[in-house]
N, C-alpha and C. Protein backbone atom coordinates (compact mmCIF):
# COMPACT_ATOMS: atom_id res chain seq x y z
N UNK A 1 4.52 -2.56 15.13
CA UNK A 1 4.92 -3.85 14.65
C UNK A 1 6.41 -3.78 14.29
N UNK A 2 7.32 -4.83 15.05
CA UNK A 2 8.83 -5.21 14.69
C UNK A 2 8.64 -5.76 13.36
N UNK A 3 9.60 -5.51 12.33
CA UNK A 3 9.71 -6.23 11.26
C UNK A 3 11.38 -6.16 10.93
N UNK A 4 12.08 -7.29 10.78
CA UNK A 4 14.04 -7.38 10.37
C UNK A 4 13.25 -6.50 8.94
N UNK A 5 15.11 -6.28 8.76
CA UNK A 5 15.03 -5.71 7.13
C UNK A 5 15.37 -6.53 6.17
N UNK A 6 15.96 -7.77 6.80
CA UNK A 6 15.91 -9.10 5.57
C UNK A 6 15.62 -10.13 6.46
N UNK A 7 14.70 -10.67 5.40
CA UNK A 7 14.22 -11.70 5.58
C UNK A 7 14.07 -12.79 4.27
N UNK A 8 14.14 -13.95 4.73
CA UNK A 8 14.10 -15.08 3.65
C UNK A 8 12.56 -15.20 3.20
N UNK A 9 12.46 -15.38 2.27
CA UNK A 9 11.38 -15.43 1.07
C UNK A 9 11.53 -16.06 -0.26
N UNK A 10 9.99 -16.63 -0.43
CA UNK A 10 10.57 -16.82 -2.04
C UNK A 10 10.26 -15.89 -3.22
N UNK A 11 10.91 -15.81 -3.81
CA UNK A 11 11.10 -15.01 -4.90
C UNK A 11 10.51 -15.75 -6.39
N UNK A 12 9.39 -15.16 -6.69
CA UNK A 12 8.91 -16.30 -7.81
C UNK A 12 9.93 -15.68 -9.50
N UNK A 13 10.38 -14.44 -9.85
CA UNK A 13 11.22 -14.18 -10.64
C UNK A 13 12.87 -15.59 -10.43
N UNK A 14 12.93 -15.92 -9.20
CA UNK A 14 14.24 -16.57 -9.33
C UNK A 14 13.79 -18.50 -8.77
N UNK A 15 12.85 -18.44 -8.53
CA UNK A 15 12.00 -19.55 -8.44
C UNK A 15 12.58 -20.31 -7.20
N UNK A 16 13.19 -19.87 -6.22
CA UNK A 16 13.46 -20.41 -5.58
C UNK A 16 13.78 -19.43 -4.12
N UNK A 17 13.94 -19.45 -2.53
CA UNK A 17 13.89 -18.64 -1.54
C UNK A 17 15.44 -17.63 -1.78
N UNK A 18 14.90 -16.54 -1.87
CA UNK A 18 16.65 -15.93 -1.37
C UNK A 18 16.47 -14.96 -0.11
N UNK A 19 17.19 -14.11 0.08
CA UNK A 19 17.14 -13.25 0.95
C UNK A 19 16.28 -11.98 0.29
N UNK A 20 15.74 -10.79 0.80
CA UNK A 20 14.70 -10.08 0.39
C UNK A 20 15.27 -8.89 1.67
N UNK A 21 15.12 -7.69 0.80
CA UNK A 21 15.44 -6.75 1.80
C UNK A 21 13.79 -5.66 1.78
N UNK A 22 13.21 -5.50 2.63
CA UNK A 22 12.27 -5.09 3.10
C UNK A 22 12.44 -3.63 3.11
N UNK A 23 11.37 -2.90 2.49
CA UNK A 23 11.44 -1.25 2.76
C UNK A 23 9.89 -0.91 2.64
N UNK A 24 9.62 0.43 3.08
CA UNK A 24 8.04 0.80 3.40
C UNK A 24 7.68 1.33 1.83
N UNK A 25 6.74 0.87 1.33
CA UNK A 25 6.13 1.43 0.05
C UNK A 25 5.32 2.59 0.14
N UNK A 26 5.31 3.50 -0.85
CA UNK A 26 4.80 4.83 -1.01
C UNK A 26 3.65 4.19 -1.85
N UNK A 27 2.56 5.43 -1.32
CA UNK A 27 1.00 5.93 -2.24
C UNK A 27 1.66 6.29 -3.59
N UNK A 28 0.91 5.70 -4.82
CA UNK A 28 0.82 6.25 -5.48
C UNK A 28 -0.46 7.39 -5.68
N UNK A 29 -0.37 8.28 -6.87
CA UNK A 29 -1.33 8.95 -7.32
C UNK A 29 -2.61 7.73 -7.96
N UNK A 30 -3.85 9.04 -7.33
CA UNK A 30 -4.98 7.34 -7.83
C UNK A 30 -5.24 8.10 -8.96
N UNK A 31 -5.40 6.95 -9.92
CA UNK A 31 -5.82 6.98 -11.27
C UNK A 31 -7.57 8.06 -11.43
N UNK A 32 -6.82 9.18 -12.60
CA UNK A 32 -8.48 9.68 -12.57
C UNK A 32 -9.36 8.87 -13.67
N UNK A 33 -9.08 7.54 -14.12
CA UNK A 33 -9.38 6.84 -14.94
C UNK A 33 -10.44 5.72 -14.42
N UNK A 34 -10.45 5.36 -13.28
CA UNK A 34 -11.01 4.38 -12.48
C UNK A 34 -12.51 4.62 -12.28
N UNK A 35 -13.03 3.48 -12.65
CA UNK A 35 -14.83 3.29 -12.40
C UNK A 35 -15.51 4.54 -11.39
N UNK A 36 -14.94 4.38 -10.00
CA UNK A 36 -15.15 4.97 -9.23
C UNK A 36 -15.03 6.66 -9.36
N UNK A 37 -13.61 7.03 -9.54
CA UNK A 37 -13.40 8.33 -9.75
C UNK A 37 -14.20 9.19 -10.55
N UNK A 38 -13.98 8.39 -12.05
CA UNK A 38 -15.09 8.98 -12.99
C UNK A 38 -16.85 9.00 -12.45
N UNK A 39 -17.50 8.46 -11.53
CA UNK A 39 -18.68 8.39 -10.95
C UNK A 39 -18.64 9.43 -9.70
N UNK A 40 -17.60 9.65 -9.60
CA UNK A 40 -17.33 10.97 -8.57
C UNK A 40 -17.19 12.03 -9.16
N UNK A 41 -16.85 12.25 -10.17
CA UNK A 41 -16.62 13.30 -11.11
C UNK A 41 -17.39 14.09 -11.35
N UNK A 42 -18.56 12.80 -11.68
CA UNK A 42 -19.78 13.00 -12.51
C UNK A 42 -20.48 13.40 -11.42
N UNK A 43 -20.82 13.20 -10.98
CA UNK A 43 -21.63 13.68 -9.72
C UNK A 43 -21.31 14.70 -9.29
N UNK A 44 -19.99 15.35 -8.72
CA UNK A 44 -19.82 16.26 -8.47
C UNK A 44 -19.96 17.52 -9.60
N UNK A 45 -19.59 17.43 -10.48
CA UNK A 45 -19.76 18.19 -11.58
C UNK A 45 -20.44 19.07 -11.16
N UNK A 46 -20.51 20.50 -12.16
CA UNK A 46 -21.59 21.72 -11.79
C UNK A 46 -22.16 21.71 -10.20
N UNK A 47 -23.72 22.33 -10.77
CA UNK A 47 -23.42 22.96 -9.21
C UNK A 47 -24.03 21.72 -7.95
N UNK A 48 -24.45 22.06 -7.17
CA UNK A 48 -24.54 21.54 -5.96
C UNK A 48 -23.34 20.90 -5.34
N UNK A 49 -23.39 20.12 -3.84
CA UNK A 49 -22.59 19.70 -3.10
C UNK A 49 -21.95 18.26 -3.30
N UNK A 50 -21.67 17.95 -1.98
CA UNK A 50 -21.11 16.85 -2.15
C UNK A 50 -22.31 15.93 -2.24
N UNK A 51 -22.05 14.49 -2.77
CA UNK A 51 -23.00 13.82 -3.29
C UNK A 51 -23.87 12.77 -1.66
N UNK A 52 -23.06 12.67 -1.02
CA UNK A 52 -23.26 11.68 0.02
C UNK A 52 -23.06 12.19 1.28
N UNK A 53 -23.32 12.29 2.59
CA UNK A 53 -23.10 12.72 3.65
C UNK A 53 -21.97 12.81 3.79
N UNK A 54 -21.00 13.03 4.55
CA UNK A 54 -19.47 13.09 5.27
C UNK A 54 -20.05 12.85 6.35
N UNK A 55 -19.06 11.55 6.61
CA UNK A 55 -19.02 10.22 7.65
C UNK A 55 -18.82 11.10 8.81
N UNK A 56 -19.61 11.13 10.41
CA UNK A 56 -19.41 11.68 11.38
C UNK A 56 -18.26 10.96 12.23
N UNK A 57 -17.58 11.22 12.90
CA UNK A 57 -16.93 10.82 14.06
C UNK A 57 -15.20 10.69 13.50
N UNK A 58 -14.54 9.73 14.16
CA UNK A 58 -12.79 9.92 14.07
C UNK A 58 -12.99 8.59 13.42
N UNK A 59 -11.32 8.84 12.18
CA UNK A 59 -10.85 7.93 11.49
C UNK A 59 -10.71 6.66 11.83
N UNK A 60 -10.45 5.75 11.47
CA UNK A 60 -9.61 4.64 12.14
C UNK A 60 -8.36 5.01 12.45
N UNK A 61 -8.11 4.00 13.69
CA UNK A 61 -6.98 4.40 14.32
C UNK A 61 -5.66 4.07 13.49
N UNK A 62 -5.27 3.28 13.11
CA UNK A 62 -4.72 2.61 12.18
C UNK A 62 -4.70 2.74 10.72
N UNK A 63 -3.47 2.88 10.06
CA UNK A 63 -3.32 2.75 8.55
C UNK A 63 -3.01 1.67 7.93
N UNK A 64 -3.27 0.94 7.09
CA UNK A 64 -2.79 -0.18 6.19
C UNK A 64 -1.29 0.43 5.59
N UNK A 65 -0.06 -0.47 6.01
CA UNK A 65 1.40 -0.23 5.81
C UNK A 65 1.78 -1.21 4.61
N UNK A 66 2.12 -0.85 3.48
CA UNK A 66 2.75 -1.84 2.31
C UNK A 66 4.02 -1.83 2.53
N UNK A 67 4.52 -3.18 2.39
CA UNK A 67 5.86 -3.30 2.23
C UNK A 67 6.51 -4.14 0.63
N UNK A 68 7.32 -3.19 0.86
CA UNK A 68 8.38 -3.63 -0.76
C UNK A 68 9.44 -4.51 -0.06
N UNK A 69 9.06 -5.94 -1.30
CA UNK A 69 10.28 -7.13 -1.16
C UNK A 69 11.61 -6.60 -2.18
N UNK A 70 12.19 -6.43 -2.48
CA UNK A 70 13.44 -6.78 -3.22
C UNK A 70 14.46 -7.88 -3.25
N UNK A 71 14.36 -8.48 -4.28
CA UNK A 71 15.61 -10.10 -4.18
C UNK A 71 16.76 -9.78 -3.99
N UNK A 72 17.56 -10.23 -3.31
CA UNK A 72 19.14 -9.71 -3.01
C UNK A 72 19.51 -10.43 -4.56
N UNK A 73 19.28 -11.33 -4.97
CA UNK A 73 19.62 -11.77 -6.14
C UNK A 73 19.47 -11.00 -7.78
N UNK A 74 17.89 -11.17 -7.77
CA UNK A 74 17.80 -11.08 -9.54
C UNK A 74 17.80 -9.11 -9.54
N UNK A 75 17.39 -8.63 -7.95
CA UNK A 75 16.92 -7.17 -7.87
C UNK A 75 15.75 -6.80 -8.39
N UNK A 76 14.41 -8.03 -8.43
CA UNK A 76 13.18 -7.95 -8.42
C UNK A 76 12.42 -7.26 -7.51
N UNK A 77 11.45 -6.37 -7.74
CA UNK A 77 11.11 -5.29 -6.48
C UNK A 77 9.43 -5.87 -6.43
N UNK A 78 8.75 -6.25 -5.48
CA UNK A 78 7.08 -6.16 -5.15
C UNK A 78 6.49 -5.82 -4.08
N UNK A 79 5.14 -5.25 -4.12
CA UNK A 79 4.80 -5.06 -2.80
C UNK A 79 3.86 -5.92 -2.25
N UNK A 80 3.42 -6.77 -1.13
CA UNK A 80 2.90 -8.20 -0.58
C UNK A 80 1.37 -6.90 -0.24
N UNK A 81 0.21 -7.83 0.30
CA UNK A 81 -0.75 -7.09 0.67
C UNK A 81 -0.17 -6.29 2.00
N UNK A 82 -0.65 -5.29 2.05
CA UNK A 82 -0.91 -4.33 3.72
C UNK A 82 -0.97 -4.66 4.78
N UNK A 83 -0.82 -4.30 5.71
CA UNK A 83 -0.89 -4.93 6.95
C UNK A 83 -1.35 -3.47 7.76
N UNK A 84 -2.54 -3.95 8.83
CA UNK A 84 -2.87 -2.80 9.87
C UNK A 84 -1.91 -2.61 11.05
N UNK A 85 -1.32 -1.60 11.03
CA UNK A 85 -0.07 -1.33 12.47
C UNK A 85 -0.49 0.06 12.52
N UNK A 86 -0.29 -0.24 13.88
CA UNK A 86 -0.61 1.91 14.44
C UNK A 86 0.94 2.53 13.92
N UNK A 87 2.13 1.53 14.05
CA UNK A 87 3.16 1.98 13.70
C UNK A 87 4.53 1.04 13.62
N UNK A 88 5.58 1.24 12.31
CA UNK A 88 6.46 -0.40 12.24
C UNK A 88 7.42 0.67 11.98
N UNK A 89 8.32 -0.93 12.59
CA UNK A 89 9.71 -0.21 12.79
C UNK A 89 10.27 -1.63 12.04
N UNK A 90 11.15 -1.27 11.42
CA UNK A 90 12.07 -2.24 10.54
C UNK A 90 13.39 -2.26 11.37
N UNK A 91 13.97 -3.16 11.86
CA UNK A 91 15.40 -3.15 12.41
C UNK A 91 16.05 -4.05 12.13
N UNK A 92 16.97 -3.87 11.88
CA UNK A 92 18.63 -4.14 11.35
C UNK A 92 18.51 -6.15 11.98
């Protein structure tokens, strides 16, 4: 997927469209705090294995890509939902 590196947007910090410079967002670390994790925890705990089968066959082909807006203006930074691309290129 082509994507410019600025593009017009609105910016709800400046309430009105400015220019927005586009960059690829990083994973954070997942929280060991989360519903889920802690239920993985627990389960795994002591002895025996893993709790659930391990899924047979190949991944999806595709990763979900976040992108970070930044306002050329106020220098407000967010990231919009993901998008599936085998692979993006941002150009000038």
């Amino acid at each position: 997927m082509n994507k410019p590196r600025k593009v017009k947007d609105y910016c709800p910090s400046c309430d009105s469209h400015t220019t927005m410079d586009i960059s690829k967002g990083k994973n954070r670390k997942v929280s060991e705090l989360r519903k889920g994790q802690r239920r993985f925890r627990r389960v795994t705990a002591g002895y025996g294995g893993f709790p659930w089968p391990k899924p047979s066959g190949a991944g999806k082909p595709v990763k979900r890509t976040y992108l970070k807006y930044t306002c050329s203006q106020c220098g407000k930074t967010w990231q919009k939902k993901g998008k599936r691309a085998r692979r993006l290129d941002l150009t000038e």
